[in-house]
Protein backbone atom coordinates (compact mmCIF):
# COMPACT_ATOMS: atom_id res chain seq x y z
CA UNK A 1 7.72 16.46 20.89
CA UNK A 2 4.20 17.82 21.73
CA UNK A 3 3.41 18.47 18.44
CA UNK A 4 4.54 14.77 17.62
CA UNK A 5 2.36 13.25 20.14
CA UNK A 6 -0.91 15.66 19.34
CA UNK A 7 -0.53 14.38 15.42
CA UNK A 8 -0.31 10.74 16.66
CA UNK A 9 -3.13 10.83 19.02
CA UNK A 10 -5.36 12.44 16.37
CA UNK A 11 -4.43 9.76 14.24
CA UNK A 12 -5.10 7.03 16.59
CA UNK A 13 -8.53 8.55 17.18
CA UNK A 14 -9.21 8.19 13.46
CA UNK A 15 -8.09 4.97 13.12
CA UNK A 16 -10.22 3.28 16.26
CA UNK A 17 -13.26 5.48 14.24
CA UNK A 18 -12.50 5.07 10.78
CA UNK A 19 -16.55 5.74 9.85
CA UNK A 20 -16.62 9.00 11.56
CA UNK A 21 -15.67 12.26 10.63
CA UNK A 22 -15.36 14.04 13.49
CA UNK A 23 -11.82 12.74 14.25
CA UNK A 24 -11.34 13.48 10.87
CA UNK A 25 -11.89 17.08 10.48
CA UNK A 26 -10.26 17.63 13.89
CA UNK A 27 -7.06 17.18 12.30
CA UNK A 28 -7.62 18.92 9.66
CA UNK A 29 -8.27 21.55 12.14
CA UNK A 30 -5.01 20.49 13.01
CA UNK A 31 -3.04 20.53 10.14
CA UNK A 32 -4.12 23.96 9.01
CA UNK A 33 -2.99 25.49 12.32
CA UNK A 34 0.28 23.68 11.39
CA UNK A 35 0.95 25.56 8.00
CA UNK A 36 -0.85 22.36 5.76
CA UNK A 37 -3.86 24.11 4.57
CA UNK A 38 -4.22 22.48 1.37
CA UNK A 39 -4.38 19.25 3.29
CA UNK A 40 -6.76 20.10 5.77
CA UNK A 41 -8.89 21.25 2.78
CA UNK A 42 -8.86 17.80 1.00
CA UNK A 43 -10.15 16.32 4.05
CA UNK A 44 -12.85 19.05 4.65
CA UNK A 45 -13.79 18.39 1.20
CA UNK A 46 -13.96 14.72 0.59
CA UNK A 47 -15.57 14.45 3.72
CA UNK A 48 -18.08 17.29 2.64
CA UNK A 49 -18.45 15.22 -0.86
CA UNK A 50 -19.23 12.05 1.08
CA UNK A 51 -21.76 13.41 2.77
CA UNK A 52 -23.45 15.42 -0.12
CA UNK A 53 -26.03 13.54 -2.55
CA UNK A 54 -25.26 13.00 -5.97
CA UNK A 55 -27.91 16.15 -7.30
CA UNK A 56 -26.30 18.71 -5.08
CA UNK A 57 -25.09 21.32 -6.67
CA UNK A 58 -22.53 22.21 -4.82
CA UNK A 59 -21.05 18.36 -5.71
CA UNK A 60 -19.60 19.67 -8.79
CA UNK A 61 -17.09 22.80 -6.92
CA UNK A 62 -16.21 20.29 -4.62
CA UNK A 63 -15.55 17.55 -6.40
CA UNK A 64 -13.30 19.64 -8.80
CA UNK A 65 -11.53 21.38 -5.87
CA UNK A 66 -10.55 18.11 -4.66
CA UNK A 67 -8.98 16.84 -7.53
CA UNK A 68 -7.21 20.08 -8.11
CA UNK A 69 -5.83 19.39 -4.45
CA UNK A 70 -4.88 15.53 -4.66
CA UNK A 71 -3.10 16.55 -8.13
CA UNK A 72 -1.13 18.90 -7.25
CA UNK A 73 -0.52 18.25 -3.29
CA UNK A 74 -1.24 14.34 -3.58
CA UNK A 75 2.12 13.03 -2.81
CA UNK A 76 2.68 15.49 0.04
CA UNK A 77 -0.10 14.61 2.39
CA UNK A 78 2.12 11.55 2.89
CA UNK A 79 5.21 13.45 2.90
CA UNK A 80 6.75 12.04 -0.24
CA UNK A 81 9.64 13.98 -1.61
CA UNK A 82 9.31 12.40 -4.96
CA UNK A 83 6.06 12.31 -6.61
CA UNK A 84 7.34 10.41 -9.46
CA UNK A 85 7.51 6.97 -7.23
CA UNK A 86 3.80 6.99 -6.39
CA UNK A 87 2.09 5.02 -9.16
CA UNK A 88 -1.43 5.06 -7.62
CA UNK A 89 -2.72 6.31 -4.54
CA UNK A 90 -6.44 5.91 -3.53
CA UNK A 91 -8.08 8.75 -1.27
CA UNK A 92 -11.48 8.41 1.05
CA UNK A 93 -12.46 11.58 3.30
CA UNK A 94 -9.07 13.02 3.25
CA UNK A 95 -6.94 9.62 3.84
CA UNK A 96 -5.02 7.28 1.80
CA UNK A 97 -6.66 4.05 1.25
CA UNK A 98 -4.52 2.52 -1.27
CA UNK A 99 -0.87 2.97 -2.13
CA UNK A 100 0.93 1.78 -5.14
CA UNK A 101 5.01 1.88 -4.87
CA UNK A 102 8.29 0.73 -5.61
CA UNK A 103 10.02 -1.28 -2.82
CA UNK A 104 12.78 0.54 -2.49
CA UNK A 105 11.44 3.35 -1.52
CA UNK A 106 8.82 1.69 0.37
CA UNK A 107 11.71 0.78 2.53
CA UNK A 108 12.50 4.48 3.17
CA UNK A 109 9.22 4.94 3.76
CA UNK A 110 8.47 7.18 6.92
CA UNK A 111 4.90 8.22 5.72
CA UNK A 112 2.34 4.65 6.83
CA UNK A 113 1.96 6.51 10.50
CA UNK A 114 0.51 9.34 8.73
CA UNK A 115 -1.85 6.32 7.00
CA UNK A 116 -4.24 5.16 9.54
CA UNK A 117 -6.89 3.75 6.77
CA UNK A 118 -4.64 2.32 4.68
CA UNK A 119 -5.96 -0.80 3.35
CA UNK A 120 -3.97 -1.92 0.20
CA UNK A 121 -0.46 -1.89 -0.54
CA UNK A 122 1.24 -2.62 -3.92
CA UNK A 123 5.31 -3.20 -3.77
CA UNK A 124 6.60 -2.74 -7.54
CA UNK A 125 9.97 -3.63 -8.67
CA UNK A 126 10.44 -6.26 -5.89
CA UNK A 127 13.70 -8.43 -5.75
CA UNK A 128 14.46 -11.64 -4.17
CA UNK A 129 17.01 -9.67 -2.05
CA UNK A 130 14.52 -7.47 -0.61
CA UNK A 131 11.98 -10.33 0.96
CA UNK A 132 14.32 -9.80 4.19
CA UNK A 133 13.88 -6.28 4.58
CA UNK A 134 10.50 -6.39 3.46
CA UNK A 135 9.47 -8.80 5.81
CA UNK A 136 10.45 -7.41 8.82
CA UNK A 137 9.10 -4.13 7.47
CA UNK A 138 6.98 -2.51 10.47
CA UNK A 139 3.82 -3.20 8.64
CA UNK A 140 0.69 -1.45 10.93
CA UNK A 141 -1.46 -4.14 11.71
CA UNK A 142 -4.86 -2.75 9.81
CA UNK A 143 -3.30 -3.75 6.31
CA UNK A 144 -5.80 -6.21 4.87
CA UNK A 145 -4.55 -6.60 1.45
CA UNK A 146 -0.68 -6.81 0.25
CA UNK A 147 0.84 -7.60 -2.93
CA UNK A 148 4.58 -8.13 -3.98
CA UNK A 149 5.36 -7.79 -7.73
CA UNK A 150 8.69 -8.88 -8.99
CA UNK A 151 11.21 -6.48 -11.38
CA UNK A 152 10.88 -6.68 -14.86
CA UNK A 153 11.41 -5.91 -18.00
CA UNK A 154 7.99 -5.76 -19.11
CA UNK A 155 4.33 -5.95 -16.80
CA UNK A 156 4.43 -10.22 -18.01
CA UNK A 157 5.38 -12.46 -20.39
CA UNK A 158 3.61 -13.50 -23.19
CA UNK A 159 4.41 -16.68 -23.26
CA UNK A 160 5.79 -18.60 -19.93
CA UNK A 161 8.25 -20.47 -21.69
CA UNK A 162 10.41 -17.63 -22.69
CA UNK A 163 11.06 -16.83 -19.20
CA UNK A 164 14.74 -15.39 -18.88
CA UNK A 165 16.74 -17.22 -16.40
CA UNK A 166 17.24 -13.92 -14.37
CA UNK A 167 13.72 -12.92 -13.51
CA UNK A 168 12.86 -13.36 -9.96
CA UNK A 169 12.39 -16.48 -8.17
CA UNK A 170 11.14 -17.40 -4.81
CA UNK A 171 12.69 -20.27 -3.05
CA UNK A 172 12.04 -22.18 0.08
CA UNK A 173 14.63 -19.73 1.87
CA UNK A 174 12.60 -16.21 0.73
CA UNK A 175 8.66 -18.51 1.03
CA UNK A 176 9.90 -19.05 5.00
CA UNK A 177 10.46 -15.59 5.18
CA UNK A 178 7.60 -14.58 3.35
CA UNK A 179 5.18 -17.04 5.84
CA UNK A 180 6.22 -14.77 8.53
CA UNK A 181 3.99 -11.82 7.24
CA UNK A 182 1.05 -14.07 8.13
CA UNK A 183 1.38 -12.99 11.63
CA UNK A 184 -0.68 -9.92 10.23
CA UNK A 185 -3.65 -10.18 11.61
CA UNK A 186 -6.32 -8.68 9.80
CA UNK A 187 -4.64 -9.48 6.32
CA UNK A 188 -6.97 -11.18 4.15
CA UNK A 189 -5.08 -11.45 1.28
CA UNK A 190 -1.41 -11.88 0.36
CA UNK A 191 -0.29 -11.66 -3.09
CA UNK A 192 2.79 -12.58 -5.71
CA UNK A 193 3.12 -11.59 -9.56
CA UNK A 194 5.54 -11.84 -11.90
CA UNK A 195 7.82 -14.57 -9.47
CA UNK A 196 9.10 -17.63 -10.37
CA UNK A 197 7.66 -20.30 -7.70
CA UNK A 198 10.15 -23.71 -6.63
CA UNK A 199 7.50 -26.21 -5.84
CA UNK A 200 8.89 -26.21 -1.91
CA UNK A 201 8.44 -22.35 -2.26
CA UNK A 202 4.61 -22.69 -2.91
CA UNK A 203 3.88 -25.56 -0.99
CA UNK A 204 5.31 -23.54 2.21
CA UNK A 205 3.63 -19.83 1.19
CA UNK A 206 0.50 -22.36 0.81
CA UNK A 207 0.40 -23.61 4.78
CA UNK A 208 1.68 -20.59 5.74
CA UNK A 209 -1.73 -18.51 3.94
CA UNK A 210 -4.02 -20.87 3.38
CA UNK A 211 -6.81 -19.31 1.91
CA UNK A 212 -5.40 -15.93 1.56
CA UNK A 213 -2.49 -16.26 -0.96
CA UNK A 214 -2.90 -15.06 -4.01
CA UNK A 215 -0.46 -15.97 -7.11
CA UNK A 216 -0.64 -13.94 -10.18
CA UNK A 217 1.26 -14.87 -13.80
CA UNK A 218 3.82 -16.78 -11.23
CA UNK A 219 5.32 -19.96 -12.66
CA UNK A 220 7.45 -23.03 -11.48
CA UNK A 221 10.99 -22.95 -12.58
CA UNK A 222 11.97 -24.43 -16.41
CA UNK A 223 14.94 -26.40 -14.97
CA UNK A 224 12.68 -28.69 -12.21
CA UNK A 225 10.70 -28.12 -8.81
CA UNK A 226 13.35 -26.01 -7.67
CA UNK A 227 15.11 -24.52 -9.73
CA UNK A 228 19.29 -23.71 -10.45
């Protein structure tokens, strides 16, 4: 339990100081007295590389070592069993910035405390019956940007009129749950691809946003405003 509460109050110090490395290379500190070295080496090495101008010539060791680290150990520094999920993560001074990731797992997801910079996350694969869960996800409350993209087949369609019946849709019943992630609030931006959109669907996900929903390649339904 001590060890538990040490990690999260390192964490938290990061997060209320996200510009200063101090808190930063604590934990590392941290982390290498609790058998992560090649962690606590990342962060002691993009922080080094931030730091560093752009003629230094140590920039080029560095910079190497840390890919060599985020390549091979990547996945780990958020505890992720199975690399193979991750489809782009995004590192600044030793911390994940941006995640890209299947919903499902997201779901089993025990990693986002370990995340305390985390800015952007991308949910792949999404299905209707997963706005539930995913809304009352225990999203931490420093996400600005979020995007849900809908299972297919193929990354889009070339031509919106082909649309198969099956692909995704979101109704009024999935947009009121969907509103509910407003309640974020430093989110400045809430996005959909790939979804078919009932017209009552985006006119509610409209007033519940405003200004910060974002709709990419969605599409109203073939068969009317709200679909069959």
């Amino acid at each position: 339990m001590e060890r538990i509460g040490d990690q999260a109050a390192l964490l938290q110090a990061i997060r209320v100081a996200p510009d200063d490395d101090l808190p930063r290379l604590v934990y590392a500190d941290w982390l290498e007295e609790h058998d992560q070295a090649q962690y606590a080496e990342f962060i002691r090495a993009q922080c080094a590389l931030a730091r560093l101008p752009e003629c230094d010539p140590e920039r080029p060791v560095l910079t190497r070592r840390a890919a060599e680290l985020l390549k091979w150990h990547g996945y780990r520094f958020l505890q992720l069993d199975h690399p193979q999920v991750v489809r782009g993560m995004t590192f600044d001074r030793g911390f994940v910035e941006q995640i890209q990731i299947p919903a499902r797992q997201l779901l089993d997801a025990s990693w986002l405390p370990l995340a305390p910079t985390l800015h952007t996350a991308v949910l792949d694969d999404v299905t209707a019956d997963q706005v539930w869960a995913l809304t009352r996800f225990r999203w931490p409350d420093w996400l600005t940007v979020l995007e849900f993209r809908a299972a297919l087949e193929e990354d889009e369609f070339p031509d919106w009129a082909s649309i198969p019946r099956e692909v995704e849709r979101v109704r009024d019943t999935e947009a009121e749950l969907l509103v509910s992630l407003a309640r974020l609030e430093r989110l400045q931006s809430f996005g959909l691809a790939y979804f078919v959109i009932t017209d009552g669907a985006r006119q509610k996900l409209s007033e519940g946003f405003g200004d910060r929903l974002r709709l990419y390649q969605s599409h109203l339904p073939r068969s009317g405003p709200e679909g069959s």
